[in-house]
C-alpha atoms as a PDB file:
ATOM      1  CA  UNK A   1     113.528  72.898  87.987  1.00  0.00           C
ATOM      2  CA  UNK A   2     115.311  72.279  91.318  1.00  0.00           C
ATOM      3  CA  UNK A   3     113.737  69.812  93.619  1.00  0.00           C
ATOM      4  CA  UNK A   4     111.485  71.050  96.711  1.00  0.00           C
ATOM      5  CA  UNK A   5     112.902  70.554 100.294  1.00  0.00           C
ATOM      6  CA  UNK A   6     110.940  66.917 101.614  1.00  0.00           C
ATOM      7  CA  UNK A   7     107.610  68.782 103.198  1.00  0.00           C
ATOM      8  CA  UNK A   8     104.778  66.621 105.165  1.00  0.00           C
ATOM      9  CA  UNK A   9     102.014  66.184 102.561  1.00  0.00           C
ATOM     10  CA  UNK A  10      99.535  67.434 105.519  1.00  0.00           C
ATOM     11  CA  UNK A  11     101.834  71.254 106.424  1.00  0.00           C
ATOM     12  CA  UNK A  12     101.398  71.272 102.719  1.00  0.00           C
ATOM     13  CA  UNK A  13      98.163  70.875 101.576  1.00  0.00           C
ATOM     14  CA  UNK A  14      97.211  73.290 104.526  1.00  0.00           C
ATOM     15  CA  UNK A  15      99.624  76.122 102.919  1.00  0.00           C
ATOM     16  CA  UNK A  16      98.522  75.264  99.584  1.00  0.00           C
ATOM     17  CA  UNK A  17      94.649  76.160 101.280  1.00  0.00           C
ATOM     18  CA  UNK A  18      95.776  79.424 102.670  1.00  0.00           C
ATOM     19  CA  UNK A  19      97.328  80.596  99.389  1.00  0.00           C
ATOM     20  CA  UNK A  20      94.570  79.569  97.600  1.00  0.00           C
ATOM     21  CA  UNK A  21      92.200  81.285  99.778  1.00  0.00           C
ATOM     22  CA  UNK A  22      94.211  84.127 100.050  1.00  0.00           C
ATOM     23  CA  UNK A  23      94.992  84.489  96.139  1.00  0.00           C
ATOM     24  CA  UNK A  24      91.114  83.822  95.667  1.00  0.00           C
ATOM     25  CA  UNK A  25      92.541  81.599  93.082  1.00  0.00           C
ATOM     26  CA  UNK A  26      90.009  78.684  94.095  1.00  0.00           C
ATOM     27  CA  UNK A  27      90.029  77.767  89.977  1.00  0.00           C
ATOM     28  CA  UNK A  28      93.486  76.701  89.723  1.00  0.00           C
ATOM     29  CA  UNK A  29      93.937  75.231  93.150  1.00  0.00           C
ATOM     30  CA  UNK A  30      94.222  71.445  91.220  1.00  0.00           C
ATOM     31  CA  UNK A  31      96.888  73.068  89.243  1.00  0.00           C
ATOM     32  CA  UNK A  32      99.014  73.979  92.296  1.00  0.00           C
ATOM     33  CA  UNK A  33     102.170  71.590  93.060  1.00  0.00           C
ATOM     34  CA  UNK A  34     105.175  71.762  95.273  1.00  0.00           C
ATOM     35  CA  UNK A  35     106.960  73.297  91.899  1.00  0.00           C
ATOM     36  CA  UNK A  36     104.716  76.323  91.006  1.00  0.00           C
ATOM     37  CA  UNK A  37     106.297  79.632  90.804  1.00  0.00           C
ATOM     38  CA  UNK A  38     104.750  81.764  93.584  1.00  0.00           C
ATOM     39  CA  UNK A  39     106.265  85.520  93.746  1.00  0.00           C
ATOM     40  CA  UNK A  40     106.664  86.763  90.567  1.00  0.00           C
ATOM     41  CA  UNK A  41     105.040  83.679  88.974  1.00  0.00           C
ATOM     42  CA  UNK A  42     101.592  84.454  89.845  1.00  0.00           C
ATOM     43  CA  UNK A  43     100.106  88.267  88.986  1.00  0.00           C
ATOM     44  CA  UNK A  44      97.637  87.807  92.298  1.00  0.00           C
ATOM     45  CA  UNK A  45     100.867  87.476  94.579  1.00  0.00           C
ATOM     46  CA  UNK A  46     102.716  90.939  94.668  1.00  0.00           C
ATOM     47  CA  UNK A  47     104.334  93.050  97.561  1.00  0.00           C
ATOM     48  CA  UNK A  48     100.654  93.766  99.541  1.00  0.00           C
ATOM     49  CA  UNK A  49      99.276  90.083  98.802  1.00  0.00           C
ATOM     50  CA  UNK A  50     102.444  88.821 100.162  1.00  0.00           C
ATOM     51  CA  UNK A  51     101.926  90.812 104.013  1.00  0.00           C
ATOM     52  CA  UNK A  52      98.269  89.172 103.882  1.00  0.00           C
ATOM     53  CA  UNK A  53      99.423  85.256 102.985  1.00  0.00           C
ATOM     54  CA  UNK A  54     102.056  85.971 105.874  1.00  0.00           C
ATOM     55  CA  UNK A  55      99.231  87.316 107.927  1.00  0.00           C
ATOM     56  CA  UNK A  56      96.669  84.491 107.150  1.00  0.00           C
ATOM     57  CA  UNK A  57      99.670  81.906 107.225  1.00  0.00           C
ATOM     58  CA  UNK A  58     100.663  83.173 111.164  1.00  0.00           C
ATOM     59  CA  UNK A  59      96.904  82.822 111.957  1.00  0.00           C
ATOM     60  CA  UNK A  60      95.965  79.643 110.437  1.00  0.00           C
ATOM     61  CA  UNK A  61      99.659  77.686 112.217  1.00  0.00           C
ATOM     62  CA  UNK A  62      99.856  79.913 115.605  1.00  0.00           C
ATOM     63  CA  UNK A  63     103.032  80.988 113.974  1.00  0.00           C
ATOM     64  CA  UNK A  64     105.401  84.350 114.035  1.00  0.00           C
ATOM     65  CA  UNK A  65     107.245  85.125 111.078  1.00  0.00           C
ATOM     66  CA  UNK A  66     109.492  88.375 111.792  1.00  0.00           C
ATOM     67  CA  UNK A  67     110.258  90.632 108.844  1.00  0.00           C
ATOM     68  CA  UNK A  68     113.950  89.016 108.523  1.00  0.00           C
ATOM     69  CA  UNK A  69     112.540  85.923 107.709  1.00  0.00           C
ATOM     70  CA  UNK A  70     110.863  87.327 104.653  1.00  0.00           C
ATOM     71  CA  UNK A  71     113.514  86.857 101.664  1.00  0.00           C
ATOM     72  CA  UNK A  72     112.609  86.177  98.286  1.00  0.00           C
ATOM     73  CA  UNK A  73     113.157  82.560  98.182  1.00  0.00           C
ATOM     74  CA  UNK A  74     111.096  81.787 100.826  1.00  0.00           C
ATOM     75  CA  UNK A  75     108.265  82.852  98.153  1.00  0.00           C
ATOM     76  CA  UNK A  76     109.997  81.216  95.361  1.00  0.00           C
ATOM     77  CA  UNK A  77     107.620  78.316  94.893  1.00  0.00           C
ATOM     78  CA  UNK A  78     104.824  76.594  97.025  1.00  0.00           C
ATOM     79  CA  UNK A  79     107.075  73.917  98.128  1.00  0.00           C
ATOM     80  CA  UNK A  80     109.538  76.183  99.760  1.00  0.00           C
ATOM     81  CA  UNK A  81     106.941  78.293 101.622  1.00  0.00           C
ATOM     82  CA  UNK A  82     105.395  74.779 102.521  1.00  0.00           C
ATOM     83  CA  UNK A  83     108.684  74.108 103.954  1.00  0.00           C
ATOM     84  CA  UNK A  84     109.312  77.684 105.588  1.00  0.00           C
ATOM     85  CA  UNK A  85     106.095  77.309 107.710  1.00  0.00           C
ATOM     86  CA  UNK A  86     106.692  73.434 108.478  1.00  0.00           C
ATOM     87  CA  UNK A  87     109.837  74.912 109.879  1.00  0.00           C
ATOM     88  CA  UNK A  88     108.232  77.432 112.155  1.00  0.00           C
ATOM     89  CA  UNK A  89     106.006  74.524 113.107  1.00  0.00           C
ATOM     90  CA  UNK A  90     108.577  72.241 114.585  1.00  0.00           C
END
């Protein structure tokens, strides 16, 4: 597995809340790492579920994210999107 970009453990425990919530996934949230496969890893994440973590993710950081900014690998894993939205933070 490749490494995760370095992510403050606070951006990402906050994403890792919004995906859970969003997912409804609240059962495996101990299981969720910086590693786990998000788009095409988990069955609750496809094309519509992805528009509402983006939504919930906007709302939750006072953040914009315009449709260019929404390539696959941004999705990959937990870490990256955890890293995306730290990004938009700064």
């Amino acid at each position: 597995m490749t490494r995760s970009p370095e992510i403050s453990q606070a951006i990402f425990e906050d994403v890792k809340a919004v995906v859970v919530v969003t997912l409804d996934i609240e059962d495996r949230a101990d299981d969720l790492g910086p590693e786990t496969g998000l788009y095409g890893s988990l069955p609750e994440l496809d094309s519509l579920t992805v528009v509402k973590l983006i939504v919930a993710l906007q709302k939750r950081f006072g953040i914009e994210i315009g449709t260019e900014e929404m390539v696959g690998d941004t999705f990959d894993t937990l870490g990256r999107l955890a890293a995306f939205v730290e990004s938009k933070v700064r």
